[in-house]
Each structure stands twice: as C-alpha cells, then as structure tokens.
N, C-alpha and C. Protein backbone atom coordinates (compact mmCIF):
# COMPACT_ATOMS: atom_id res chain seq x y z
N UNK A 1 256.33 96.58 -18.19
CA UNK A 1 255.81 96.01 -16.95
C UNK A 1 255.52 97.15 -15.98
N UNK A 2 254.31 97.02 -15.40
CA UNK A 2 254.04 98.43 -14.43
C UNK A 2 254.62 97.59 -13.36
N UNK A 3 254.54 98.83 -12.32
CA UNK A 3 254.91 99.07 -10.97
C UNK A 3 254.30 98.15 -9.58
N UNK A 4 252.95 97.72 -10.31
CA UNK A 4 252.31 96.36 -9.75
C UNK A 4 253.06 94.89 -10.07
N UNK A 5 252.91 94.74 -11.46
CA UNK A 5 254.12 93.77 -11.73
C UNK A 5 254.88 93.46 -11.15
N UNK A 6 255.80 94.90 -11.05
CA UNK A 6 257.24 94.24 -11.10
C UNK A 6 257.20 94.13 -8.93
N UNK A 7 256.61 94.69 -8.28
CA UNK A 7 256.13 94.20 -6.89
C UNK A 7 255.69 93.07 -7.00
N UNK A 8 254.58 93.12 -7.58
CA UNK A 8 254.01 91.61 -6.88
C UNK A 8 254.74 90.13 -7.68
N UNK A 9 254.81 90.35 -8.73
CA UNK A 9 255.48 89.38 -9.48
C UNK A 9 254.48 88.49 -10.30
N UNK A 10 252.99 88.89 -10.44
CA UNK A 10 252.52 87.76 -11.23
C UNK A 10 251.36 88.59 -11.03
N UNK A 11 250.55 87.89 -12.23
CA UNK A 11 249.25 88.75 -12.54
C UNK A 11 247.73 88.48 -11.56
N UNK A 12 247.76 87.39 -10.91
CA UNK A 12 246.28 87.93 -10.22
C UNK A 12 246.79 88.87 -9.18
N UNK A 13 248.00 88.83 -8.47
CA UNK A 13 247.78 89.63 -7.67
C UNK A 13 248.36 91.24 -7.56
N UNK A 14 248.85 91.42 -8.95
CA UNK A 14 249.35 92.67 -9.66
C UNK A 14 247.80 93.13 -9.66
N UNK A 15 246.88 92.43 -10.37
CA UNK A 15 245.62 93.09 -10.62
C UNK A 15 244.14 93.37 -9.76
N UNK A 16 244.60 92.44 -8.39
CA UNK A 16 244.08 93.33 -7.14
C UNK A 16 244.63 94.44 -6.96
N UNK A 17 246.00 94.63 -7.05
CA UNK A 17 246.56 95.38 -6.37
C UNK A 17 245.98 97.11 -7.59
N UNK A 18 245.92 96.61 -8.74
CA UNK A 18 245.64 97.90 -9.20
C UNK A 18 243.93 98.30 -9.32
N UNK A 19 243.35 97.30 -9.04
CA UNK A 19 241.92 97.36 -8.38
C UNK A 19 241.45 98.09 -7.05
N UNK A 20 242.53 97.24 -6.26
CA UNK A 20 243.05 98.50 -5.06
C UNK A 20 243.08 100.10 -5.03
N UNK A 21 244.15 100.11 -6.23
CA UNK A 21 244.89 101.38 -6.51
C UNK A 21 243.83 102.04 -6.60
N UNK A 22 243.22 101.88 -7.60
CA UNK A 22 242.14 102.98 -8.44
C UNK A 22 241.41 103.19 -7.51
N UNK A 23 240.58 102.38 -6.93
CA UNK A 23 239.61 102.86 -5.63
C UNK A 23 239.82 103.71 -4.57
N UNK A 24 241.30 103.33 -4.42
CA UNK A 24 242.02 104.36 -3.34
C UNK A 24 242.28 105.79 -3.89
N UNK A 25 242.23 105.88 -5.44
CA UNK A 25 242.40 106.72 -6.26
C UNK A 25 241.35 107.65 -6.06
N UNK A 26 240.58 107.26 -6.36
CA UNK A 26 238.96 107.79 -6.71
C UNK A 26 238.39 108.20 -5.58
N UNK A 27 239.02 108.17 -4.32
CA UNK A 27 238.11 108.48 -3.24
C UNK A 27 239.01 109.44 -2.56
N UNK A 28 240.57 108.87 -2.59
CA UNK A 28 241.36 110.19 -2.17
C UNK A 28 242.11 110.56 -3.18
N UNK A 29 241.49 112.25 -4.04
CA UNK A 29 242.53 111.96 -4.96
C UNK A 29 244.03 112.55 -4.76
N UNK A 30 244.08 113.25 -3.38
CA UNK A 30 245.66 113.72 -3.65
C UNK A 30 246.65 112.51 -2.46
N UNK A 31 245.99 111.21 -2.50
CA UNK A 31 247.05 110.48 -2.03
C UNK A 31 248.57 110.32 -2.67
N UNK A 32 249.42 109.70 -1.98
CA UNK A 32 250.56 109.49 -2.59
C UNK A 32 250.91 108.17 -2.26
N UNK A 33 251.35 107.16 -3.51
CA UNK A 33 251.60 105.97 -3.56
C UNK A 33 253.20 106.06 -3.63
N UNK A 34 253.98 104.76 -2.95
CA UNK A 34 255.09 104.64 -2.38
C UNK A 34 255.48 103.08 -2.47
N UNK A 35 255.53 103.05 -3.66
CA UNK A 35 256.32 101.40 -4.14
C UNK A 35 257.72 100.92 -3.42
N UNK A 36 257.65 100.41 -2.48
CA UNK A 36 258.75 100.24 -1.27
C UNK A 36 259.08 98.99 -1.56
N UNK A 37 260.13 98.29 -0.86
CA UNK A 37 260.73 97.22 -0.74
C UNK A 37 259.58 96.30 -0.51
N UNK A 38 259.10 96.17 0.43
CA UNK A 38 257.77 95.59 1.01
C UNK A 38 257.16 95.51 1.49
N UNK A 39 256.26 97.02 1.06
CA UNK A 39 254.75 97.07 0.69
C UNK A 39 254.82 98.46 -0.51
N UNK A 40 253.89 98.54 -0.36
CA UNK A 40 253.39 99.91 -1.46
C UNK A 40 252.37 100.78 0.08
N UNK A 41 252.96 101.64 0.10
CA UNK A 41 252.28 102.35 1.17
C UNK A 41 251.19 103.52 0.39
N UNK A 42 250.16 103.95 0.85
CA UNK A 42 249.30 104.80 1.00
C UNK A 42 249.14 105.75 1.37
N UNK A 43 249.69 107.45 1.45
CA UNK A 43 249.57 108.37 2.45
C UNK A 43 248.55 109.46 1.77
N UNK A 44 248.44 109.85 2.94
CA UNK A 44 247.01 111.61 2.27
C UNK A 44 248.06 112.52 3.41
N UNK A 45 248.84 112.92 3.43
CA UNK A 45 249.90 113.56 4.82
C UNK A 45 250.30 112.45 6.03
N UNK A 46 249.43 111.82 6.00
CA UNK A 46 249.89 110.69 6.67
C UNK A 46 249.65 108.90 6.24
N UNK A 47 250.18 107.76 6.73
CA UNK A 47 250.03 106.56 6.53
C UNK A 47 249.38 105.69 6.69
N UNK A 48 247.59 105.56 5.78
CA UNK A 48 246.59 105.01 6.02
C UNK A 48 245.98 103.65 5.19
N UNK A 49 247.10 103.18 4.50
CA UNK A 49 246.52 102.10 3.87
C UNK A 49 247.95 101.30 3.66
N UNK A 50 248.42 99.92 3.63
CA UNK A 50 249.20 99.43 2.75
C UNK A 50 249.06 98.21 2.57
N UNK A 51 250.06 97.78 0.53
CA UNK A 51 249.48 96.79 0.03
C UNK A 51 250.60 96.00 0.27
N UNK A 52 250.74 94.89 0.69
CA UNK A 52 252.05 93.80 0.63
C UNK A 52 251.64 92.34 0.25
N UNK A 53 253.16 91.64 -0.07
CA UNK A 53 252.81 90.03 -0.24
C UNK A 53 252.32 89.27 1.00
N UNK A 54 251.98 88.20 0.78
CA UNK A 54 251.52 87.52 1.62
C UNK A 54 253.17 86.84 2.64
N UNK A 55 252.53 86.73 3.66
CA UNK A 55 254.43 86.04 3.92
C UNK A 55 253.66 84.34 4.62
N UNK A 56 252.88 84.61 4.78
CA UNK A 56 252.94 82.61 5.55
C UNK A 56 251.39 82.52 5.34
N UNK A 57 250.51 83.10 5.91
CA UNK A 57 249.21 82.28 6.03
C UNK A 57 247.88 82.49 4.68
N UNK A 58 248.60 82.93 3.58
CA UNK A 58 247.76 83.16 2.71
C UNK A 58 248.60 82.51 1.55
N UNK A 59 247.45 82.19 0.67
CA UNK A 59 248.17 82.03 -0.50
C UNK A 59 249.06 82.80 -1.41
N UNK A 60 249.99 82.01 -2.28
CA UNK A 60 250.03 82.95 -3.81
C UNK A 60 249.22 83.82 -4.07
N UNK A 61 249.73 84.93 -4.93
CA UNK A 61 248.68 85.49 -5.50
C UNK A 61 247.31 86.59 -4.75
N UNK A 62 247.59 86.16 -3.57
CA UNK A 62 246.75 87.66 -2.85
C UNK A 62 247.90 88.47 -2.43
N UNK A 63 246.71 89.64 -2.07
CA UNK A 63 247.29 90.89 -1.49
C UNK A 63 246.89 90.99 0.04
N UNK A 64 247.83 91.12 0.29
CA UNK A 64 247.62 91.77 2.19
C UNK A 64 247.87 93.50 2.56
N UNK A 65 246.07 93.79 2.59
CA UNK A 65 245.86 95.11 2.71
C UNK A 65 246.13 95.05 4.40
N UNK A 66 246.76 96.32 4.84
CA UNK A 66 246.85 96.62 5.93
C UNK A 66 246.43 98.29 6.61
N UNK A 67 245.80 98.48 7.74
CA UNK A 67 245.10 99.72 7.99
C UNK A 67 244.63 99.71 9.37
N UNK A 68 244.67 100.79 9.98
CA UNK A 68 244.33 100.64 10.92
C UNK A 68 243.14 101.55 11.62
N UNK A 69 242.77 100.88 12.15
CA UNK A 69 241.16 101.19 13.11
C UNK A 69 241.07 101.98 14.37
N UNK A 70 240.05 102.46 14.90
CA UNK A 70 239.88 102.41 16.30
C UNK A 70 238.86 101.34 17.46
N UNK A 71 238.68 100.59 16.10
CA UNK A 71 238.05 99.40 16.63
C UNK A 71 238.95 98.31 15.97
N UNK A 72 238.68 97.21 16.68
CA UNK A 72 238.83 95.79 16.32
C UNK A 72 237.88 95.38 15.62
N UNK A 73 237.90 95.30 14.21
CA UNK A 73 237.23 94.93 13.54
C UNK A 73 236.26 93.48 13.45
N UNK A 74 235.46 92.88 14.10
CA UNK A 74 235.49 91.34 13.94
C UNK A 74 234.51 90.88 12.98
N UNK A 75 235.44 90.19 12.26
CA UNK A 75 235.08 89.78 10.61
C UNK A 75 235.75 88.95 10.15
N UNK A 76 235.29 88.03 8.92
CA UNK A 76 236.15 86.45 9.36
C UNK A 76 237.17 86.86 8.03
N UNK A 77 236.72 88.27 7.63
CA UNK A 77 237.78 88.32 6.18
C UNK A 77 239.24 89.03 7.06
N UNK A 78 239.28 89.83 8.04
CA UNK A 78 240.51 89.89 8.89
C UNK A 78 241.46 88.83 8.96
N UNK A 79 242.17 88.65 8.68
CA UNK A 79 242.85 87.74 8.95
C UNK A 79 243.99 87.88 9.95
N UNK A 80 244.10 89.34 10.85
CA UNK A 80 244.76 89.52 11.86
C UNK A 80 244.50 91.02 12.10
N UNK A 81 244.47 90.93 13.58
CA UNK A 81 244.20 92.34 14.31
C UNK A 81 245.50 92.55 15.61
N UNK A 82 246.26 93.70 15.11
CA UNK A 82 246.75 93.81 16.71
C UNK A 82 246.85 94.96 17.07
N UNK A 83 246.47 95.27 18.21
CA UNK A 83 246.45 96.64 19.43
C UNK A 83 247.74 96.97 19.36
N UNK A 84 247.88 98.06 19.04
CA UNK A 84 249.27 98.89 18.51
C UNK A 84 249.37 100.19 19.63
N UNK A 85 248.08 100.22 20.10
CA UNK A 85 248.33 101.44 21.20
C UNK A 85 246.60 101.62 21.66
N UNK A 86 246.53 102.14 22.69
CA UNK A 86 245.25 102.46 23.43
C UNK A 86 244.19 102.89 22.58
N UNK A 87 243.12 102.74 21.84
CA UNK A 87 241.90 102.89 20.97
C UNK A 87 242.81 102.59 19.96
N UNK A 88 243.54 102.29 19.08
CA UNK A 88 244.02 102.16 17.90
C UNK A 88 244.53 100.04 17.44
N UNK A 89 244.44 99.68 16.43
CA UNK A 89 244.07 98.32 15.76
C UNK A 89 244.69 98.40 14.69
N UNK A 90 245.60 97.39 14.47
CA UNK A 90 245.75 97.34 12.75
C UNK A 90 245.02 96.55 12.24
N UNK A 91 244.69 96.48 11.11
CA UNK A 91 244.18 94.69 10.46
C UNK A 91 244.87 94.41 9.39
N UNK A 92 244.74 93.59 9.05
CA UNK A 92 245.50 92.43 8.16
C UNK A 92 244.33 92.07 7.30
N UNK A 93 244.11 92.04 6.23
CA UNK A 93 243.01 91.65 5.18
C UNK A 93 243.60 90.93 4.00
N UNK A 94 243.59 89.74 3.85
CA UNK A 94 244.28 88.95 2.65
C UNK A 94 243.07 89.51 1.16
N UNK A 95 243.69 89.71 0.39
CA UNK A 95 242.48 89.53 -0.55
C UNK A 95 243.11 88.38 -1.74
N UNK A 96 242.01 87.77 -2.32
CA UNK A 96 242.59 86.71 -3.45
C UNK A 96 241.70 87.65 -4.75
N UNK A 97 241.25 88.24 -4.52
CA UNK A 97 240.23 88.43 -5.96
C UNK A 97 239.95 90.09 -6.37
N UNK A 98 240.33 90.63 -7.30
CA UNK A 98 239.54 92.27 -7.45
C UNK A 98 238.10 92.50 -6.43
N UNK A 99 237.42 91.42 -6.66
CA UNK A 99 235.95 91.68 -6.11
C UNK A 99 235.80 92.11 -4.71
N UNK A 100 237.08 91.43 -4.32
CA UNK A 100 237.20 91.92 -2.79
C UNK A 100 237.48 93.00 -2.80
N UNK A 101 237.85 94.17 -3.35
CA UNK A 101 237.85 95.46 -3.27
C UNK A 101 236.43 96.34 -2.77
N UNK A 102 235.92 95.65 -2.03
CA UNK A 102 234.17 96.12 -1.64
C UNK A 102 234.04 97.23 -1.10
N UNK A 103 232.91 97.53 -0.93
CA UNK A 103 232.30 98.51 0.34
C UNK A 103 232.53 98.20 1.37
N UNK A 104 232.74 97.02 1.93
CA UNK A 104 233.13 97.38 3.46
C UNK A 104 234.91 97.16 3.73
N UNK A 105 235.81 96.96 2.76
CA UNK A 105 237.06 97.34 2.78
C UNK A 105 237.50 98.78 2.41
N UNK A 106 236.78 99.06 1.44
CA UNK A 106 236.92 100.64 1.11
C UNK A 106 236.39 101.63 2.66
N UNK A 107 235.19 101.42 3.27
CA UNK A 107 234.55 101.48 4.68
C UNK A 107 235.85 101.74 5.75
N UNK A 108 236.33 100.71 5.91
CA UNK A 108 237.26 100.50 7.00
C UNK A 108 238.51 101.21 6.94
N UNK A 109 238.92 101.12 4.88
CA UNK A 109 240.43 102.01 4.63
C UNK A 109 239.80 103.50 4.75
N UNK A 110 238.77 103.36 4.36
CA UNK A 110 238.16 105.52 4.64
C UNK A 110 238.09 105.88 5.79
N UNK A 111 237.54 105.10 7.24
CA UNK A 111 238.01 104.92 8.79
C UNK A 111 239.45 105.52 9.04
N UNK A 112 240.46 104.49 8.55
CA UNK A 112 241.64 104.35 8.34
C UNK A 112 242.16 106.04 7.92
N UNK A 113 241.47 106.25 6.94
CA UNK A 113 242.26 107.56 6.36
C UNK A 113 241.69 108.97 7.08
N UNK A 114 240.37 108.87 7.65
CA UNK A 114 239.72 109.74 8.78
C UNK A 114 240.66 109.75 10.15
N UNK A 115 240.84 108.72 10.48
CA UNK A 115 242.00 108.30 11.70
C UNK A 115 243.27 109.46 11.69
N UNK A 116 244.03 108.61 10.52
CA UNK A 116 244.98 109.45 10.22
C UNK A 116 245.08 111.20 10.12
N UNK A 117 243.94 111.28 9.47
CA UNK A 117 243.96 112.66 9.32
C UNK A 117 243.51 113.86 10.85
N UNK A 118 243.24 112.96 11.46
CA UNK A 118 242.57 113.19 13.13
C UNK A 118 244.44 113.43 13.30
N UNK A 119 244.80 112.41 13.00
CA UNK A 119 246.55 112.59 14.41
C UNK A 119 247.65 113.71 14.04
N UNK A 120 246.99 113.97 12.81
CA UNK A 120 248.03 115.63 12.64
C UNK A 120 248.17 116.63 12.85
C-alpha cells in the first residue's frame, strides 16, 4: 500500500492525490513531500501547496488542495478563501476527479510556490 493509500484510505481519492503528486513533481522537481497526520504538505524551502481529507463540506473521496494567493481567487471551484494577512489568501479547492488536476490549479499552486519563494 503506498503512502497515498494508507492517508487517504480509499482509491479515488489516493489517485487524485497521486495525480496531484506527479504534477507537483514535474514542475518543481526539488520539492519535498511530508505525509503528516493531516495533510501531506508541499515545500520548495518553504510551504506552498497542501493535500488533505475533506472534513464537512465535500464529499468522500476528494481531495482538499490548499495554497495560498495574493489574490482572492473568485471561482466557483474554490470552495473557501480566507485573508490570513494583508495581500495574502488561502484557498480551499475540493477536487473529486484526477482531471481536476488542470491548468488553472497547477496556475494558482505555481502563484502559490512564486509567493513562497518571494518570503525568504
């Protein structure tokens, strides 16, 4: 059982999550993945992406990508935004499907990882 597995606990959303992975792979390759209690965090020197369960407003089986912006993203696939500090946003992105791994989530986590790399 991989490391998606045994996190998420069941296969559609083990297999976003490694749909996730790889993309995040392929674009940064010296990130470091961090299989935690709950989430799987994302870092490139610092903390720009993470994958967790859903806890109330999503179904089974997705993933809740989290990242943050210098905008408020408004988009109906957000499923939550909050102002964490002066120009800075987190979002909340449920995904149910690999496919959702798109261009404009990859877009927003590469934002996300530009951000980060700005605050060091």
């Amino acid at each position: 059982m991989g490391e998606f597995e045994r996190f998420f606990g069941n296969a559609p959303a083990a297999e976003i999550a490694r749909t996730l992975d790889a993309a995040l792979r392929a674009r940064f390759p010296a990130l470091r993945c961090d299989v935690q209690r709950t989430q799987i965090s994302y870092r490139d020197g610092g903390l720009f992406c993470c994958a967790s369960r859903p806890r109330r407003k999503c179904e089974a089986g997705t993933v809740v990508v989290t990242f943050g912006l210098p905008f408020a993203a408004p988009d109906a696939r957000v499923m939550q935004v909050v102002p964490i500090s002066p120009g800075r946003w987190t979002h909340h992105v449920p995904l149910g499907a690999p496919e959702e791994v798109d261009a404009q989530l990859l877009a927003w986590i590469g934002e996300s990882h530009r951000m980060c790399a700005r605050t060091r």
